[in-house]
Protein backbone atom coordinates (compact mmCIF):
# COMPACT_ATOMS: atom_id res chain seq x y z
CA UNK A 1 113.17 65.64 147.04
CA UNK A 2 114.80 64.97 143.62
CA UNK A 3 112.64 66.63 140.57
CA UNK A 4 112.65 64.74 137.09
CA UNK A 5 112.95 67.59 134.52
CA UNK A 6 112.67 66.40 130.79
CA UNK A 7 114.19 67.93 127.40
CA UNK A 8 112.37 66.55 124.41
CA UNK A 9 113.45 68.52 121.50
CA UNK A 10 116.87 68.70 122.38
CA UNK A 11 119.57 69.57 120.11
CA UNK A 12 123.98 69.81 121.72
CA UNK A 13 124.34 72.89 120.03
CA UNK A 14 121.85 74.86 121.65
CA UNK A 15 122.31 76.46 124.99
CA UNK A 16 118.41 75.61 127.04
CA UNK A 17 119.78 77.53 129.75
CA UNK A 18 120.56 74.15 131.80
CA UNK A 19 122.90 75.54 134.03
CA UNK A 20 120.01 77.39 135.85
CA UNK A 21 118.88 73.71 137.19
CA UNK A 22 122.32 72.82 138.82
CA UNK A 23 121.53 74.41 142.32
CA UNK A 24 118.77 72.20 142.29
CA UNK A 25 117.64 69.00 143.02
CA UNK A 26 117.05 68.29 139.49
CA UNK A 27 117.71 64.76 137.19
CA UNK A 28 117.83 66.51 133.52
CA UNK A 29 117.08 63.77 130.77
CA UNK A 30 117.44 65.18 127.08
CA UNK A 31 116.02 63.47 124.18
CA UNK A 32 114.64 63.97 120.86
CA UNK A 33 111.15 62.12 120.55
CA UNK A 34 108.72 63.28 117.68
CA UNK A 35 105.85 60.72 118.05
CA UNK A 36 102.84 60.74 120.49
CA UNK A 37 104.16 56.57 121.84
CA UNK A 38 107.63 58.19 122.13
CA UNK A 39 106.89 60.94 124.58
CA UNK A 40 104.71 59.11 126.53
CA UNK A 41 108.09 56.14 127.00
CA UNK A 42 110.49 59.21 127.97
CA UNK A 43 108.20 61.85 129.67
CA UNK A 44 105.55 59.93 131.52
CA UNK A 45 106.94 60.36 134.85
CA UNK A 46 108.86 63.93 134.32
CA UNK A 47 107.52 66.47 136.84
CA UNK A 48 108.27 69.10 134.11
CA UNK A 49 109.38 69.26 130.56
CA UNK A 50 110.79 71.66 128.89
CA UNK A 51 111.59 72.51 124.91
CA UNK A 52 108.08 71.61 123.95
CA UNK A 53 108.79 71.08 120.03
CA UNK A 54 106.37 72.86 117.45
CA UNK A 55 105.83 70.06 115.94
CA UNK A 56 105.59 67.63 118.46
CA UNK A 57 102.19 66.12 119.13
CA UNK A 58 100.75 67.20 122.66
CA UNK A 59 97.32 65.62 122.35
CA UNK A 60 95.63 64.63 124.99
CA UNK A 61 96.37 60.67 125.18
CA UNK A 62 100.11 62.51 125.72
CA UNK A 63 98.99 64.72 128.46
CA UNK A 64 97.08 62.58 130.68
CA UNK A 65 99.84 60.07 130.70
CA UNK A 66 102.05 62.39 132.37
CA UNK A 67 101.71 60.65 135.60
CA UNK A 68 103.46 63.99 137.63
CA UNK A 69 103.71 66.55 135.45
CA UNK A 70 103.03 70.13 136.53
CA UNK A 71 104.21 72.37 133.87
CA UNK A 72 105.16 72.24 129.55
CA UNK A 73 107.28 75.23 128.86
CA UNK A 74 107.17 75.59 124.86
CA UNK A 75 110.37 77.00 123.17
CA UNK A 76 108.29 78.60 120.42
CA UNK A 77 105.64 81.83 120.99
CA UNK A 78 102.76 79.63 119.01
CA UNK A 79 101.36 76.28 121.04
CA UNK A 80 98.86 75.26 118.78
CA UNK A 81 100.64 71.29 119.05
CA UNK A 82 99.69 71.30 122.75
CA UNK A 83 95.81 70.44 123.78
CA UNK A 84 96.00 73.74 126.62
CA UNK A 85 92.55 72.34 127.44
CA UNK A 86 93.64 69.02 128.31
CA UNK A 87 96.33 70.53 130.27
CA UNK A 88 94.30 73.03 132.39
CA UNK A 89 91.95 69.70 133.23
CA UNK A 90 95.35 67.76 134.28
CA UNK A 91 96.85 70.84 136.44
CA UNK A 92 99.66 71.19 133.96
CA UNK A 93 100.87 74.70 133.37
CA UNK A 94 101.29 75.67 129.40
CA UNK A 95 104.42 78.42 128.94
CA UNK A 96 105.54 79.75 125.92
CA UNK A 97 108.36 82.43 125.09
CA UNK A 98 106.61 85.73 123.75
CA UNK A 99 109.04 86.99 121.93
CA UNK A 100 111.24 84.02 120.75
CA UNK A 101 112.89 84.64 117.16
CA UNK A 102 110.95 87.76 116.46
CA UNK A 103 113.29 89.33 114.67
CA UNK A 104 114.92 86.05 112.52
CA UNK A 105 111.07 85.15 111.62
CA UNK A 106 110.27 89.06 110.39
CA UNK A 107 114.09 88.63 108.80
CA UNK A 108 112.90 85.29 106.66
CA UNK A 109 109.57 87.12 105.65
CA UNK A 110 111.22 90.33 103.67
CA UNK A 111 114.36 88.24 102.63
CA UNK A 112 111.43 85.79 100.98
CA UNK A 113 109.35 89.31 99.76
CA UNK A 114 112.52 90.23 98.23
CA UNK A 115 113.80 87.10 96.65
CA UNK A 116 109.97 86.89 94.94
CA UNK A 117 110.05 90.29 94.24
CA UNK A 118 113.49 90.41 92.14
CA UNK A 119 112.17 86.53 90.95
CA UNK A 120 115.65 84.64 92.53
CA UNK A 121 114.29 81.82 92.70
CA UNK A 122 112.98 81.13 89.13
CA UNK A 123 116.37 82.79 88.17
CA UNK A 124 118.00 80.48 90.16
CA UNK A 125 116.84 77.14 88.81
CA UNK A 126 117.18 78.70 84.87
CA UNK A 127 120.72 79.57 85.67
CA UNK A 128 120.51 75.07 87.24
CA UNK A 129 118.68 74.51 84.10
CA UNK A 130 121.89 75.81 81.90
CA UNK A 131 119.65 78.53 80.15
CA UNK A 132 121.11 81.23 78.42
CA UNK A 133 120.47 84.51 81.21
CA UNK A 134 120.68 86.99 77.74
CA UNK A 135 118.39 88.48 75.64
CA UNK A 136 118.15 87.04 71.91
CA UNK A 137 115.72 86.52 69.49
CA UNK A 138 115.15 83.44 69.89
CA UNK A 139 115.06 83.03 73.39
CA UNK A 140 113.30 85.65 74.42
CA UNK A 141 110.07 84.69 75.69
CA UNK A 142 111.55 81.87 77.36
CA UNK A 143 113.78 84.56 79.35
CA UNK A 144 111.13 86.19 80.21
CA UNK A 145 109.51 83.61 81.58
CA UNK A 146 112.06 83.51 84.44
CA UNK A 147 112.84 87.03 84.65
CA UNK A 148 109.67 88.85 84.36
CA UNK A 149 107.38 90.43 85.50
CA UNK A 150 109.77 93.02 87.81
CA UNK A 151 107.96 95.63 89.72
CA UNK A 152 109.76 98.06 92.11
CA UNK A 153 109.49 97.38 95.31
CA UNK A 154 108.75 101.13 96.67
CA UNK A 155 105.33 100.81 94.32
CA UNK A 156 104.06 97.66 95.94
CA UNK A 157 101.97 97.49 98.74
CA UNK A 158 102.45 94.70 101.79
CA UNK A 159 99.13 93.32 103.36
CA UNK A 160 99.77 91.59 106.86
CA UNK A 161 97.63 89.43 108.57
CA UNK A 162 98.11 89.75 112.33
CA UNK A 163 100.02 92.63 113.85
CA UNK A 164 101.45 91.31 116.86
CA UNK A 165 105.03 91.26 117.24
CA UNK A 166 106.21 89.55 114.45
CA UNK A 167 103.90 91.16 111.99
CA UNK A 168 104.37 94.73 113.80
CA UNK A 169 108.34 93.47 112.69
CA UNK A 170 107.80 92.72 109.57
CA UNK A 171 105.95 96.21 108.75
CA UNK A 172 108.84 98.29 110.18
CA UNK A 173 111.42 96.47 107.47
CA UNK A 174 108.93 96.60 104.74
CA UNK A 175 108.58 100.20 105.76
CA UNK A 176 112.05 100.93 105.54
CA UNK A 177 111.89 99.44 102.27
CA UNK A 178 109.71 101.97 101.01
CA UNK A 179 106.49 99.38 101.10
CA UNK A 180 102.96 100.71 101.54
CA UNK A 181 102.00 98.79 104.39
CA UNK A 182 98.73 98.00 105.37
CA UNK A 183 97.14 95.45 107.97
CA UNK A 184 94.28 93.45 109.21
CA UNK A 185 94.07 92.58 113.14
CA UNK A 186 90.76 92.73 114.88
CA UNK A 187 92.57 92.68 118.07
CA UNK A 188 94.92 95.55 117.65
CA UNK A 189 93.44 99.09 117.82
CA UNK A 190 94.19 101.10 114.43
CA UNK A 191 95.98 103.60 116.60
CA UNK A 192 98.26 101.28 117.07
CA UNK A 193 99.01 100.12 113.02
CA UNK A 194 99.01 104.13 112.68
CA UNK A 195 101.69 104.79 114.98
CA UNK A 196 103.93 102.57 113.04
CA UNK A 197 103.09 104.00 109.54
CA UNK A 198 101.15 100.79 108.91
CA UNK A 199 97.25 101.95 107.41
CA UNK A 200 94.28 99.61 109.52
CA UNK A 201 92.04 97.53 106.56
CA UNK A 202 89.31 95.11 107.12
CA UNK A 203 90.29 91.50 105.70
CA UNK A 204 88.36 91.74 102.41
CA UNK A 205 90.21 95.14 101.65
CA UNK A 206 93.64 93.47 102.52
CA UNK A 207 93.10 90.46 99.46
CA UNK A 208 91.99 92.70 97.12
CA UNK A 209 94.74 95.45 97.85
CA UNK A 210 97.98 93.39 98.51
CA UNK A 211 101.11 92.60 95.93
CA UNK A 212 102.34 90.77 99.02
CA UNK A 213 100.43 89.16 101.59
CA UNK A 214 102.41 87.94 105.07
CA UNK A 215 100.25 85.60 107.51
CA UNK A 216 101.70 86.77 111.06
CA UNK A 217 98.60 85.35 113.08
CA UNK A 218 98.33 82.76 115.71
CA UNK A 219 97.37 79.30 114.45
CA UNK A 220 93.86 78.54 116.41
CA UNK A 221 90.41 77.54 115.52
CA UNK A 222 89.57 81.06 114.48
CA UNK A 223 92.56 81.10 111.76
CA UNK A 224 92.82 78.12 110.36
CA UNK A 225 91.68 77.79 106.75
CA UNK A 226 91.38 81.89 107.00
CA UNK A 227 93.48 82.16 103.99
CA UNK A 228 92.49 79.51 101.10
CA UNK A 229 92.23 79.00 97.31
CA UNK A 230 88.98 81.03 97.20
């Protein structure tokens, strides 16, 4: 029996660990499709697909069109773009990858804290802007408006928002930076924060106590909108 295995985010640079399927009785298709008409045309009849895209819409007109389909295997640890719900009802099994880019997404987080902190970026578009990077009298306070206010790092204190893996990652660097770290996770035990040097706050402690805030929590019904103007 000859299996119909699907790629829909696919990208010829990346290794998707294809080679694993060529023992088997497999017919790989790879594509790129980003709408919901689009992966219904290429994936309707796929027994499984694999490379679920973040942004890709999995909605439930997708997932009951898949005719055969018995598993989605995400390449991302969130799967907030896939209706699980509408899966489970189908008998479609929902994967994801745990600890996928761990590491490069903590990375991104202090190389942004850092950039904000030593204010790069405004720096960057005076220097695009032709300004003069030098203190004068007369330009001053316009200097200063792209250059200031600088705070040392080892004074400020991190707040994050979801210590699982990522966000336990993201306290270790800051750490190492010097950082006070605290966080807010009502599913991690404060043991846990303590035995990485990270100090356990309630959410309304976090806001008011944080010079940095990083959002490291899984995108569901419970978080969404959790962090807003007010």
């Amino acid at each position: 029996m000859s299996y119909k295995v699907v790629n829909t985010f696919y990208d010829q640079d990346r290794d998707y660990g294809e080679e694993q399927l060529e023992a088997l009785d497999v017919n790989l298709v790879n594509g790129y499709w980003m709408e919901e008409d689009e992966l219904i045309e290429n994936a309707a009849d796929a027994d499984g697909i694999i490379c679920v895209g973040p942004a890709q819409p999995w909605s439930r007109r997708v997932i009951t069109a898949l005719s055969q389909c018995r598993i989605l295997a995400s390449l991302a640890i969130g799967y907030d773009r896939v209706d699980v719900e509408a899966a489970s009802e189908c008998g479609i099994v929902v994967t994801n990858i745990p600890d996928y880019c761990v590491d490069e997404v903590s990375n991104q987080a202090i190389a942004f804290l850092m950039a904000l902190n030593r204010r790069l970026i405004p720096l960057d578009r005076a220097v695009r802007e032709n300004k003069e990077i030098r203190f004068t009298p007369s330009n001053r306070q316009e200097l200063a408006d792209y250059a200031y206010p600088v705070h040392r790092l080892q004074d400020q204190t991190l707040g994050i928002i979801g210590f699982g893996k990522i966000g336990t990652s993201v306290g270790l660097k800051a750490r190492g930076l010097g950082m006070r770290v605290i966080a807010y996770d009502p599913y991690v035990f404060g043991a846990v924060m303590k035995s990485h040097g990270v100090e356990p706050v309630d959410f309304d402690t976090l806001l008011k106590e944080s010079d940095v805030i990083s959002i490291n929590a899984y995108l569901n019904d419970e978080t969404r909108d959790m962090v807003g103007l007010e």
